[in-house]
Protein backbone atom coordinates (compact mmCIF):
# COMPACT_ATOMS: atom_id res chain seq x y z
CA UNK A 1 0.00 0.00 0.00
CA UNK A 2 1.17 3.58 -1.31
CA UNK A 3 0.58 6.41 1.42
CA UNK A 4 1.29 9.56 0.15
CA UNK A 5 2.42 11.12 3.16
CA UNK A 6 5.38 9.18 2.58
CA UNK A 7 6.58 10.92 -0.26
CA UNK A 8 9.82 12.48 -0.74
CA UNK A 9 12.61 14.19 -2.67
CA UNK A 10 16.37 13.26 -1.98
CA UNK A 11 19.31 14.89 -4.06
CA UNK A 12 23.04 14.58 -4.95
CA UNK A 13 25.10 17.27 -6.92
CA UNK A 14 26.85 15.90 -9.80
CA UNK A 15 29.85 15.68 -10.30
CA UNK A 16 30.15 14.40 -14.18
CA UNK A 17 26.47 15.85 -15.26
CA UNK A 18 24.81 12.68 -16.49
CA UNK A 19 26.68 10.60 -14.25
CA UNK A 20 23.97 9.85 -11.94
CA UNK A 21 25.00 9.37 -7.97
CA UNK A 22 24.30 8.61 -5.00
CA UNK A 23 21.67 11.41 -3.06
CA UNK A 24 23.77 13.56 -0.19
CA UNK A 25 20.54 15.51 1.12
CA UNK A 26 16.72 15.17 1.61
CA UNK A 27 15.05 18.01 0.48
CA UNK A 28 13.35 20.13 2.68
CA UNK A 29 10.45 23.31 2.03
CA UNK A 30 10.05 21.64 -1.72
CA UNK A 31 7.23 19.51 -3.72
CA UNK A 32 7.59 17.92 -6.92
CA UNK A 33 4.82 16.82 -9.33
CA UNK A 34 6.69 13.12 -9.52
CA UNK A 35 6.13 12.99 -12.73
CA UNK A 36 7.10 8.88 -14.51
CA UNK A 37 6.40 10.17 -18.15
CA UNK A 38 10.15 10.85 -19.90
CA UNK A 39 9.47 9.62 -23.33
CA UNK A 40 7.51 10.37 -26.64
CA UNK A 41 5.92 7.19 -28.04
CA UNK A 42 5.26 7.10 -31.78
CA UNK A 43 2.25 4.86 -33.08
CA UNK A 44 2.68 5.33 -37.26
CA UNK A 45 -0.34 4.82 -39.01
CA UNK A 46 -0.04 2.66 -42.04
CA UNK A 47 -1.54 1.77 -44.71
CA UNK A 48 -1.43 -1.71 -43.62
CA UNK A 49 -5.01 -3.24 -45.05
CA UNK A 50 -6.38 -2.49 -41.37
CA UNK A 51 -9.24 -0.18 -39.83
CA UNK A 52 -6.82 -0.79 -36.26
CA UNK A 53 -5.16 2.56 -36.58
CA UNK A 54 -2.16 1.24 -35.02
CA UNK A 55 0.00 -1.81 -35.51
CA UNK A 56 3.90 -0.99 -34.60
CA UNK A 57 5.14 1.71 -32.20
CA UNK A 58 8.75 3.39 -31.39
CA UNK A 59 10.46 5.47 -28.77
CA UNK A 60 11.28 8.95 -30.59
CA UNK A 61 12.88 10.77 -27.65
CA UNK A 62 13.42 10.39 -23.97
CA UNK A 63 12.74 13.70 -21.48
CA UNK A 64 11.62 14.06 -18.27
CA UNK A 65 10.31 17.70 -17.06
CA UNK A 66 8.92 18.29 -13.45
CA UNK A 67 8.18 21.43 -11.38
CA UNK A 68 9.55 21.81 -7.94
CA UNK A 69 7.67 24.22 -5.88
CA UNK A 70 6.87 25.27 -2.71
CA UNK A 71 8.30 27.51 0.22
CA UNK A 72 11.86 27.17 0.21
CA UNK A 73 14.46 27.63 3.24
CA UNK A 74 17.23 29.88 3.47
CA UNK A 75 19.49 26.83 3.19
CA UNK A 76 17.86 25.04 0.47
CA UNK A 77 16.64 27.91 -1.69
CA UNK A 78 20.61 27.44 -2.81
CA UNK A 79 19.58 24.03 -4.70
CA UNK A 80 17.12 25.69 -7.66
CA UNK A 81 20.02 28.74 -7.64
CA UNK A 82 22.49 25.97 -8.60
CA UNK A 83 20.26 24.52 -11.02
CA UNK A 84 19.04 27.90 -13.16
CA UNK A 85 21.39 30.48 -12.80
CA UNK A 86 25.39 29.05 -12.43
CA UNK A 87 26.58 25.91 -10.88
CA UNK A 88 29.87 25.80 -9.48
CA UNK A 89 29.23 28.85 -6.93
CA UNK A 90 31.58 28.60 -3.94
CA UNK A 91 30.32 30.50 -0.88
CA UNK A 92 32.48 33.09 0.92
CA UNK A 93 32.30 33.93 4.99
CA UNK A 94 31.65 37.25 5.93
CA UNK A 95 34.69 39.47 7.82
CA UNK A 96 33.58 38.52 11.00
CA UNK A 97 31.86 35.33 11.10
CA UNK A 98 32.44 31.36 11.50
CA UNK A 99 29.91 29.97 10.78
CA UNK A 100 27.46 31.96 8.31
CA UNK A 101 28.48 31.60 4.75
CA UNK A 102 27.12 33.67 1.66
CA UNK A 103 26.21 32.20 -1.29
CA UNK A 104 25.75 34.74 -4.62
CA UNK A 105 24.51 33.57 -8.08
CA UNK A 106 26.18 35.88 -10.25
CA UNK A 107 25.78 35.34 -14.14
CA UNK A 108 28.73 35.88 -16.13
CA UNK A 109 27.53 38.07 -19.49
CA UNK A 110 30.40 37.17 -21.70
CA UNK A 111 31.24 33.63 -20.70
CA UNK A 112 28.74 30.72 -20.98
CA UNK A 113 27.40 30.04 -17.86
CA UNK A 114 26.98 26.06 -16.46
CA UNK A 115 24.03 24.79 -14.22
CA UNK A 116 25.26 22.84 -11.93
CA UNK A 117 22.92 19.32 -12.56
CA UNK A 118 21.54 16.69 -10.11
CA UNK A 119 20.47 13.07 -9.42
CA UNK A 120 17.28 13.40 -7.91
CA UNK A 121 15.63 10.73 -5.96
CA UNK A 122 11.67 10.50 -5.56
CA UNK A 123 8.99 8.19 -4.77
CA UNK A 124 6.77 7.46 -1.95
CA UNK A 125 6.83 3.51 0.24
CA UNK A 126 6.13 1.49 -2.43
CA UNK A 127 8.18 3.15 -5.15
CA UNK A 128 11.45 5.34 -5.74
CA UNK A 129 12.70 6.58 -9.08
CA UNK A 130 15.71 8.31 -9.83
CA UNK A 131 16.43 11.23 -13.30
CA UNK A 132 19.83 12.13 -13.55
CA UNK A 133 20.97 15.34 -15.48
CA UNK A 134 18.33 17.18 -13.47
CA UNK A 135 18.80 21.26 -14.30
CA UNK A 136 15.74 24.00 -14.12
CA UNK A 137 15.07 25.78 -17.79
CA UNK A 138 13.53 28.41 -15.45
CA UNK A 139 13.32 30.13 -11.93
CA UNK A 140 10.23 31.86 -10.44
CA UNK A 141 10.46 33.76 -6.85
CA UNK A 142 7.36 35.66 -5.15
CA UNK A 143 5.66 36.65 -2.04
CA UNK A 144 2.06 37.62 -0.97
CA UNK A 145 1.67 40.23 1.52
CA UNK A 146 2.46 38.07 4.92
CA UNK A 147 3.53 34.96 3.23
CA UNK A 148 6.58 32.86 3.03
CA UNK A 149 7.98 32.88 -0.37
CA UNK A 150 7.32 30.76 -3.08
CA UNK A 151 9.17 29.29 -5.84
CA UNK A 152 8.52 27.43 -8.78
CA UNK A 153 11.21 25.92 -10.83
CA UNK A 154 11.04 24.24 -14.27
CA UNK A 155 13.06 21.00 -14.04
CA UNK A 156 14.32 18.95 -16.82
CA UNK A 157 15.93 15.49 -16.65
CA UNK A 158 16.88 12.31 -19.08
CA UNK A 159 14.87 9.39 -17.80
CA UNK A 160 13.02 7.65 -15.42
CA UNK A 161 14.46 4.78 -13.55
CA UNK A 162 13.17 2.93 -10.65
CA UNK A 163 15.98 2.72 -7.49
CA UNK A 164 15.83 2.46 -4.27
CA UNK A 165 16.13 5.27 -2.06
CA UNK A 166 19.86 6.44 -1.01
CA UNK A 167 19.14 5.24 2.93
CA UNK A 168 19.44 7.26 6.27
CA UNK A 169 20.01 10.78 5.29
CA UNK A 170 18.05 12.43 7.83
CA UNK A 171 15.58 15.54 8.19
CA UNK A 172 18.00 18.30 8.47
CA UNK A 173 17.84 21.06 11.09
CA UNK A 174 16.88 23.51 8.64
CA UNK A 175 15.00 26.95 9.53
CA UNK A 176 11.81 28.71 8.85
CA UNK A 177 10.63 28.97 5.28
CA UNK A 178 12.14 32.68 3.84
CA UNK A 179 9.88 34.84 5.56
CA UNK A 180 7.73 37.75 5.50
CA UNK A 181 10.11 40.25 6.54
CA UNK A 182 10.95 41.52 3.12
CA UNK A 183 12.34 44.91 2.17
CA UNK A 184 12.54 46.51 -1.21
CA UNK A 185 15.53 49.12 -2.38
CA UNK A 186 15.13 51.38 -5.21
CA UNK A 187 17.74 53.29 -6.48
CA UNK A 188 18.32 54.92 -10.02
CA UNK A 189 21.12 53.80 -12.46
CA UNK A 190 24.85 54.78 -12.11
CA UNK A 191 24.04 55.09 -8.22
CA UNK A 192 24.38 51.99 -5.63
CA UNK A 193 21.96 49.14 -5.13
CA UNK A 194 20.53 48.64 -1.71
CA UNK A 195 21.13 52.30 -0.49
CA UNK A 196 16.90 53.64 -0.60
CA UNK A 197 14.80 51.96 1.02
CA UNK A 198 11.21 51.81 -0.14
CA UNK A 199 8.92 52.30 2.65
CA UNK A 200 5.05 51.56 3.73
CA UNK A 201 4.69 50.78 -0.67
CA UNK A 202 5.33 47.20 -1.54
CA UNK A 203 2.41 45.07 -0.67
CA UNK A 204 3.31 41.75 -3.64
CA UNK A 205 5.75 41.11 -6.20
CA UNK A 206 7.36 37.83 -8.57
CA UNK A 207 10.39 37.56 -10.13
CA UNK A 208 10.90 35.47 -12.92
CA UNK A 209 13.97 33.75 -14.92
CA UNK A 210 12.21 32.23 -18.01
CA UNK A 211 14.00 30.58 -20.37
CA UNK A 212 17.65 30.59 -19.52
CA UNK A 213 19.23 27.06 -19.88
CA UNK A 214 17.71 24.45 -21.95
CA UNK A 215 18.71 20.73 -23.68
CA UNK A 216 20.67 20.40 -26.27
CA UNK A 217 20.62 16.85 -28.53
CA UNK A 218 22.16 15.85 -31.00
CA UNK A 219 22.56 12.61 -33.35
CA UNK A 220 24.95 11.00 -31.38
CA UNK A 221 23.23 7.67 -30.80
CA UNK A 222 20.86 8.38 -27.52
CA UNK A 223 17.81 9.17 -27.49
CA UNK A 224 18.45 11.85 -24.39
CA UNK A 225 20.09 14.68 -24.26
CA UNK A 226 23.27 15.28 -23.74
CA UNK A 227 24.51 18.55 -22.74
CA UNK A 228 22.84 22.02 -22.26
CA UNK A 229 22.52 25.48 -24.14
CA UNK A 230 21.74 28.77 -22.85
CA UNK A 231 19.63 32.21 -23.96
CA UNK A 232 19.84 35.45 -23.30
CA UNK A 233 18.75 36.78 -19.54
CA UNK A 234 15.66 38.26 -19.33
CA UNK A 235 14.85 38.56 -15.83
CA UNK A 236 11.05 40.33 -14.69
CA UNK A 237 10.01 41.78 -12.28
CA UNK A 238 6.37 42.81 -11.08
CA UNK A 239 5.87 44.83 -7.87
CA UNK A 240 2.15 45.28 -6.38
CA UNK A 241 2.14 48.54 -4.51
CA UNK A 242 -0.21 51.42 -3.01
CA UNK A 243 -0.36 54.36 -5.17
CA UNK A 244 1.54 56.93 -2.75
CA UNK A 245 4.26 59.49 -3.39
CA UNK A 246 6.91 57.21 -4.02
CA UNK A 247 4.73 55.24 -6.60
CA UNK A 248 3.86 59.02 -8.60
CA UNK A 249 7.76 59.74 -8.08
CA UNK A 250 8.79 56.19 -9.91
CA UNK A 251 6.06 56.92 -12.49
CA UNK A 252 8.84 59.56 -13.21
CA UNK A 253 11.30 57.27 -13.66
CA UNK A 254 8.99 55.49 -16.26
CA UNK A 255 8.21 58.20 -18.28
CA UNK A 256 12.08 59.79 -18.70
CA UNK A 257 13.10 56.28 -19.02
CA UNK A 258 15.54 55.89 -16.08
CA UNK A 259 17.01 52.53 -15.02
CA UNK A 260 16.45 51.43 -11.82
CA UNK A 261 18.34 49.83 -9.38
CA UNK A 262 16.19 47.15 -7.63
CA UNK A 263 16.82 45.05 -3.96
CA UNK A 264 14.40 43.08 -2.89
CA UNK A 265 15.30 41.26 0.65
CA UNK A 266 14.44 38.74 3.15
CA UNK A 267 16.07 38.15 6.65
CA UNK A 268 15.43 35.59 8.74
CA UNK A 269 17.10 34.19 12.12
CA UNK A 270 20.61 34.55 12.78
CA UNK A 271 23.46 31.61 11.57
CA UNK A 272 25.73 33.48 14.65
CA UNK A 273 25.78 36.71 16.44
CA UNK A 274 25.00 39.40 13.71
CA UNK A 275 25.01 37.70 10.61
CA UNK A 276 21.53 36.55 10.08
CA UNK A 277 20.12 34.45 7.01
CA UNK A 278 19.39 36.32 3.67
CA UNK A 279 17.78 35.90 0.44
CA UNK A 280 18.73 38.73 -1.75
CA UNK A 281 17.56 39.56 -5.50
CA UNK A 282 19.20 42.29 -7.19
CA UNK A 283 19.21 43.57 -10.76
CA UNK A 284 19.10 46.38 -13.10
CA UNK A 285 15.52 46.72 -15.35
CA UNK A 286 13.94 49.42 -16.99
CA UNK A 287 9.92 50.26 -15.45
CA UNK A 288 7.91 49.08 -18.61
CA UNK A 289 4.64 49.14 -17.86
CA UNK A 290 2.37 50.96 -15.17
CA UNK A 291 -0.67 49.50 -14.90
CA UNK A 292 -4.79 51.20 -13.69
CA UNK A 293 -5.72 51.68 -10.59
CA UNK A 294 -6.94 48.75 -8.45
CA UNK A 295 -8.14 48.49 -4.89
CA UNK A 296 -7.07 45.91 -1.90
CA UNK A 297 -8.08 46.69 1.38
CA UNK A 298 -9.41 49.72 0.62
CA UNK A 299 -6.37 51.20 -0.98
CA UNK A 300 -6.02 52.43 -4.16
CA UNK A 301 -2.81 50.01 -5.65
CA UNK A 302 -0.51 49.55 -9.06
CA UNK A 303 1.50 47.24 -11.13
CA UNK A 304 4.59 47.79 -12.06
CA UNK A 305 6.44 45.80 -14.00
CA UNK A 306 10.41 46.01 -14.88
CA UNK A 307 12.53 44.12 -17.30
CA UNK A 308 16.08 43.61 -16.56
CA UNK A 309 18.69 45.67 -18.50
CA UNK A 310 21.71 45.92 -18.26
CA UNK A 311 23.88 49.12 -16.18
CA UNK A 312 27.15 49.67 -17.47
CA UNK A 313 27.67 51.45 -13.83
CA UNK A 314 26.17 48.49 -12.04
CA UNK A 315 27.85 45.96 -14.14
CA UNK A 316 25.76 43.37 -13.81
CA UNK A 317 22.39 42.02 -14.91
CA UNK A 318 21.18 40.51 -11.89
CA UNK A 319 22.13 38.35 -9.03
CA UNK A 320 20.87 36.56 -6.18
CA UNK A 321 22.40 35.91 -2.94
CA UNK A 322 21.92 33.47 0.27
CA UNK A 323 23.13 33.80 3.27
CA UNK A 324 23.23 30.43 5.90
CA UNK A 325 25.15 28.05 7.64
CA UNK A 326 25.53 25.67 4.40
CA UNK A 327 29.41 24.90 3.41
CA UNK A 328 28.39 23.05 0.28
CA UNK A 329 25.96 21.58 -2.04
């Protein structure tokens, strides 16, 4: 008998992508469809003297795709980061500390840029499976007024094979989801991110990474994929806020067609004395679109949404940062 409480999602980092190994970590604040299907099935119709449709079948391709959602932790938001924006990240410890260790996901513009890909363990009691060459083709981050987080990745793998799950790796002491307690910096191009602090305004917002790594194939004699490519960045951002003074002053901004420098923060419990846990997004976009009024609450609010571009001053497109006790992947 199947109970579905008993579900979960183990993973191990790669270390030859393909290569599948043995999972180092069970996942924690995450969901995953569990999707089996990673194939399309061909049926030809013939004209065979038949009025049966079908009469021979073949395996054209193998893929497995998969969304992992959910409220992620401070310490395993780092495993979708991995997977959609650069692998091979090593995390730095701030002047000061032991034990916290900051993680940033920094694109390189110029240089092809490598996920880092998984093996990724999932089932329930009467089932595992295992996909290796597990990547995400895209990254979503939001929060609702008084909510945790929430992400939604995009996952793509080769194939579904049935294992057994990678034993006693135990529910890890992670902390609360990333919380609530969310701050949003704007500041105009050419200045510095994070310095203005936009106050008593922000009430939702999503970010969004479509499209940035995908699979590549080739004829090669598989019938998976074997490698990855990568598009252009086009990062979004929406913000829900109440029309106030600084909403009319960034309508400004809109209409003379000023970048903007945008932070948008999270910080949690400490890892040690004054270094507490962080999720940071920041990037460079250009205010596109400014939407009607609406109403929540009783307030009069707006959408804004921004589209990254690039700051030769800033130097960057985007990037986003964690800050935990993690010391690896």
């Amino acid at each position: 008998m199947s109970i579905a409480a008993l579900r979960r999602i183990q993973l191990g980092r790669e270390t030859v992508p393909g290569t599948a190994v043995a999972a180092t970590i069970k996942a924690m604040g995450f969901q995953l469809g569990m999707s089996l299907h990673d194939r399309v099935i061909t049926q030809p119709e013939d004209h065979h003297g038949s009025l049966a449709a079908a009469h021979r079948h073949y395996t054209q391709s193998q893929e497995w795709t998969d969304e992992l959602s959910g409220n992620p932790t401070f310490e395993d938001i780092l495993y979708p980061l991995a997977m959609a924006i650069r692998g091979n990240v090593t995390p730095t410890t701030p002047v000061g500390a032991t034990a916290a260790r900051l993680w940033t996901f920094t694109p390189d513009l110029v240089t092809p840029n490598t996920p880092d890909t998984f093996t990724l363990e999932f089932g329930d009691n009467a089932q595992a499976y295992e996909v290796e060459h597990v990547f995400a083709t895209s990254l979503e981050l939001s929060a609702a007024l008084g909510d945790p987080w929430e992400i939604s990745a995009e996952l793509i793998g080769r194939q579904v094979t049935p294992t057994t799950f990678t034993p006693a790796l135990p529910d890890r002491d992670v902390r609360t989801p990333v919380c609530p307690l969310t701050r949003l910096y704007v500041d105009d191009g050419g200045g510095t991110i994070g310095t203005t602090q936009i106050m008593t305004t922000l009430l939702d917002w999503t970010w969004s990474l479509p499209e940035h790594f995908n699979a590549k194939r080739y004829q090669d004699g598989t019938l998976y994929f074997t490698s990855h490519g990568e598009l252009p960045m086009a990062p979004e951002l929406t913000l829900t806020c109440e029309h106030n003074a600084q909403i009319v002053a960034l309508r400004g901004k809109y209409v003379d067609g000023i970048r903007q420098l945008v932070r948008i923060q999270a910080t949690g419990e400490e890892v040690e004395a004054g270094f507490p846990r962080l999720v940071t997004i920041d990037g460079s976009y250009l205010i596109t679109e400014f939407s009607g009024f609406d109403e929540a609450d009783g307030r009069t609010t707006v959408e804004l949404t921004l589209r990254g571009e690039y700051d030769p001053d800033y130097a960057k497109l985007f990037e986003v940062s964690a800050q935990s006790g993690v010391n690896s992947l």
